[in-house]
C-alpha atoms as a PDB file:
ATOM      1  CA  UNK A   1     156.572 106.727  80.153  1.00  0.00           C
ATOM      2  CA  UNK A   2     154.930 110.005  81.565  1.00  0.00           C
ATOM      3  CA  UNK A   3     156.995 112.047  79.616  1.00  0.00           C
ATOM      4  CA  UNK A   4     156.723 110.177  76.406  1.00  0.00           C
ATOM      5  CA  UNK A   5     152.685 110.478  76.567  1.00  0.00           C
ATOM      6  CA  UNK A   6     153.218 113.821  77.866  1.00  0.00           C
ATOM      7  CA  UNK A   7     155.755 115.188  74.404  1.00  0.00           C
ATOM      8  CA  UNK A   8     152.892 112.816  72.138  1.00  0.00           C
ATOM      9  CA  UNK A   9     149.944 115.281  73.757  1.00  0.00           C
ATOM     10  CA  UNK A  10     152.459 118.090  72.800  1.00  0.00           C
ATOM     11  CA  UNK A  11     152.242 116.933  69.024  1.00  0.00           C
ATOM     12  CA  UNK A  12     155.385 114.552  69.039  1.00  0.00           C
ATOM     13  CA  UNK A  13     154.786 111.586  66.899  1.00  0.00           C
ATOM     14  CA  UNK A  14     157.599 109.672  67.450  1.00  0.00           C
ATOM     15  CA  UNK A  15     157.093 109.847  71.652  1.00  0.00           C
ATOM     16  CA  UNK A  16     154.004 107.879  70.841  1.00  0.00           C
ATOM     17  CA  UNK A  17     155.933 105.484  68.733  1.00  0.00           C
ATOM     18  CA  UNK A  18     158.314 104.822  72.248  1.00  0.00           C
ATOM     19  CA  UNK A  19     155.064 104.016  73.930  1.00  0.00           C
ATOM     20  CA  UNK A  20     153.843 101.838  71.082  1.00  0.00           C
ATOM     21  CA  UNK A  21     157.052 100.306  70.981  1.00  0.00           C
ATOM     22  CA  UNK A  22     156.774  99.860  74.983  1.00  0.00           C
ATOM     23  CA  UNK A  23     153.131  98.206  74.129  1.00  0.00           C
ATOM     24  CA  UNK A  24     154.591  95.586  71.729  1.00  0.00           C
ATOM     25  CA  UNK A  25     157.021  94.333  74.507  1.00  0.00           C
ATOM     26  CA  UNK A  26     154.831  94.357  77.178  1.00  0.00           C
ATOM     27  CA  UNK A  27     155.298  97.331  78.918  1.00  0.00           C
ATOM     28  CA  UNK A  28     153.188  98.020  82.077  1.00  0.00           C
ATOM     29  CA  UNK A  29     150.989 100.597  81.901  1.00  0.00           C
ATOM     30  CA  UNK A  30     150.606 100.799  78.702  1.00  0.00           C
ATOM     31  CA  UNK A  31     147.125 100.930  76.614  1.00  0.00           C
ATOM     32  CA  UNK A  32     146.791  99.458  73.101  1.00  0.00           C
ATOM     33  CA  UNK A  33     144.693 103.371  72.663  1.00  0.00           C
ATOM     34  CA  UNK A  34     148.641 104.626  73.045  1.00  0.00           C
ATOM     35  CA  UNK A  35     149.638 102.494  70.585  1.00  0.00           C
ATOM     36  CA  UNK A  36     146.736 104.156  68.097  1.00  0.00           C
ATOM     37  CA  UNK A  37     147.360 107.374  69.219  1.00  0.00           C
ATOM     38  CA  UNK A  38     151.226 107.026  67.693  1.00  0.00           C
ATOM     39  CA  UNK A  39     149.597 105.410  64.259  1.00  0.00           C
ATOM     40  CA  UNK A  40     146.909 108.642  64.138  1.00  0.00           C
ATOM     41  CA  UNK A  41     149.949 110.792  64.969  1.00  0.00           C
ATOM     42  CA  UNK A  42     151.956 109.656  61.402  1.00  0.00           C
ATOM     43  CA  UNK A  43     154.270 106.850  63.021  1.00  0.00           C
ATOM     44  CA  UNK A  44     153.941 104.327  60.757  1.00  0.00           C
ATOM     45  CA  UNK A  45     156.213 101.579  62.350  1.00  0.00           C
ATOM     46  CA  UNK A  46     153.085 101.868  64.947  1.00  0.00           C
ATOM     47  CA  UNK A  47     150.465 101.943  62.181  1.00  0.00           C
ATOM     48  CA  UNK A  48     152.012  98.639  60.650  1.00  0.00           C
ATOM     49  CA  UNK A  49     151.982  96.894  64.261  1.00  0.00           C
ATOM     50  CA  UNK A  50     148.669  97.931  64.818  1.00  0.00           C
ATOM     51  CA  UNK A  51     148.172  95.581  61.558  1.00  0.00           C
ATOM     52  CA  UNK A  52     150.145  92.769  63.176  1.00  0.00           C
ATOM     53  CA  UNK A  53     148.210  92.875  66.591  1.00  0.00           C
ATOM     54  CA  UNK A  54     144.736  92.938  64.174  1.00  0.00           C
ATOM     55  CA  UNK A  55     146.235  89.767  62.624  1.00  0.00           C
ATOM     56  CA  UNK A  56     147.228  87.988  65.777  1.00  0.00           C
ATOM     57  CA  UNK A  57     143.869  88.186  66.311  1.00  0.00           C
ATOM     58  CA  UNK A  58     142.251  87.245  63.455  1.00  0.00           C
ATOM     59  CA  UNK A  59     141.039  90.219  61.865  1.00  0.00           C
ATOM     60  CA  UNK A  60     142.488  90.053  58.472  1.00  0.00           C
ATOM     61  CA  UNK A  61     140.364  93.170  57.047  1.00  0.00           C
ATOM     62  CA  UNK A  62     141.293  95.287  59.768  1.00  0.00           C
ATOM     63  CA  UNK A  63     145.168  94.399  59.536  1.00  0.00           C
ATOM     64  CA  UNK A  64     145.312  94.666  55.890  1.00  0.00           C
ATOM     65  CA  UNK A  65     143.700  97.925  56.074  1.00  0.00           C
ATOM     66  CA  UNK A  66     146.549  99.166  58.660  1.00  0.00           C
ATOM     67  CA  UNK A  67     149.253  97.919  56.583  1.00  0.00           C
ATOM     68  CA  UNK A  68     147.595  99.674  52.951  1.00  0.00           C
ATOM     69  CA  UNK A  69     147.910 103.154  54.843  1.00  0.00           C
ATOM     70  CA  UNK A  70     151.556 102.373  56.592  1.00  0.00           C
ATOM     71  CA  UNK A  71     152.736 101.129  53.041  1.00  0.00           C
ATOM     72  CA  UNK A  72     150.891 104.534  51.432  1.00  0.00           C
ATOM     73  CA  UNK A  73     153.150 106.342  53.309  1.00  0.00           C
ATOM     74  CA  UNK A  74     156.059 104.667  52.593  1.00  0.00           C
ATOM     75  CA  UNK A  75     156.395 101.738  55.084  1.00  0.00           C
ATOM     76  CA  UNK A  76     158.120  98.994  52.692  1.00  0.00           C
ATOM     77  CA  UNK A  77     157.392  96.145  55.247  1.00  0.00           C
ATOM     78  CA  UNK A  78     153.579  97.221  55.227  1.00  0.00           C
ATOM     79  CA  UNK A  79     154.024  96.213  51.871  1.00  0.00           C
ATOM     80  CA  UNK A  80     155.723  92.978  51.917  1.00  0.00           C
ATOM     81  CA  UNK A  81     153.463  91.687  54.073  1.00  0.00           C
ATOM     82  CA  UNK A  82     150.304  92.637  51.930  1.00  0.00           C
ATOM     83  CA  UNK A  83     152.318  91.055  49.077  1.00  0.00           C
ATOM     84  CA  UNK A  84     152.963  87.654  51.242  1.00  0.00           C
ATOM     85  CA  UNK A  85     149.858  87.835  52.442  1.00  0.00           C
ATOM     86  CA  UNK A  86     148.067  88.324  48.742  1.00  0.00           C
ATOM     87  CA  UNK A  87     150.554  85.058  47.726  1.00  0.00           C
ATOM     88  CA  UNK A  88     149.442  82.880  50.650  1.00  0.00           C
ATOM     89  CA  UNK A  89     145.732  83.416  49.699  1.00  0.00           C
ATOM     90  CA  UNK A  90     146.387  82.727  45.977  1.00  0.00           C
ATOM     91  CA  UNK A  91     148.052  79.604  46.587  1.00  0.00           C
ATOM     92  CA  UNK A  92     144.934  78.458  49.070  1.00  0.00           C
ATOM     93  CA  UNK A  93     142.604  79.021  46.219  1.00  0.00           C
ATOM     94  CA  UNK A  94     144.366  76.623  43.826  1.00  0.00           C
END
């Protein structure tokens, strides 16, 4: 873990996507600021669970704004899950 946050302070994107991916399966020690720090960095896998925690949650805005900038770059599950999200909401309007 030490080295990991130590290579993502060095510039290394994809360290802070181990420790995001440590986060997301409960890894001690780790903060959810890691987790951002991976998403800030470019990782988008960690960008799109940052959407998934927000949802967990409850906040819907905050999730779907995660998942628009994971999908901008390319993410395509950032995008399916706006798109199933979009279709659940249409189909609780009717």
């Amino acid at each position: 873990m030490e080295l990991w946050l130590r290579a993502g302070e060095l510039g290394h994107a994809g360290a802070y996507s181990n420790v995001s991916r440590a986060y997301l399966h409960g890894g001690q020690g780790v903060e959810r600021d890691q987790m951002e720090l991976a998403a800030m960095g470019g990782d988008v896998w960690s960008r799109h669970n940052l959407g998934v925690n927000e949802e967990r949650v409850g906040n819907y805005d905050r999730a779907v704004k995660h998942w628009m900038i994971s999908a901008g770059a390319g993410y395509d599950d950032s995008l399916k899950t706006i798109r199933e999200c979009f279709i659940m909401w249409a189909c609780n309007k009717r």
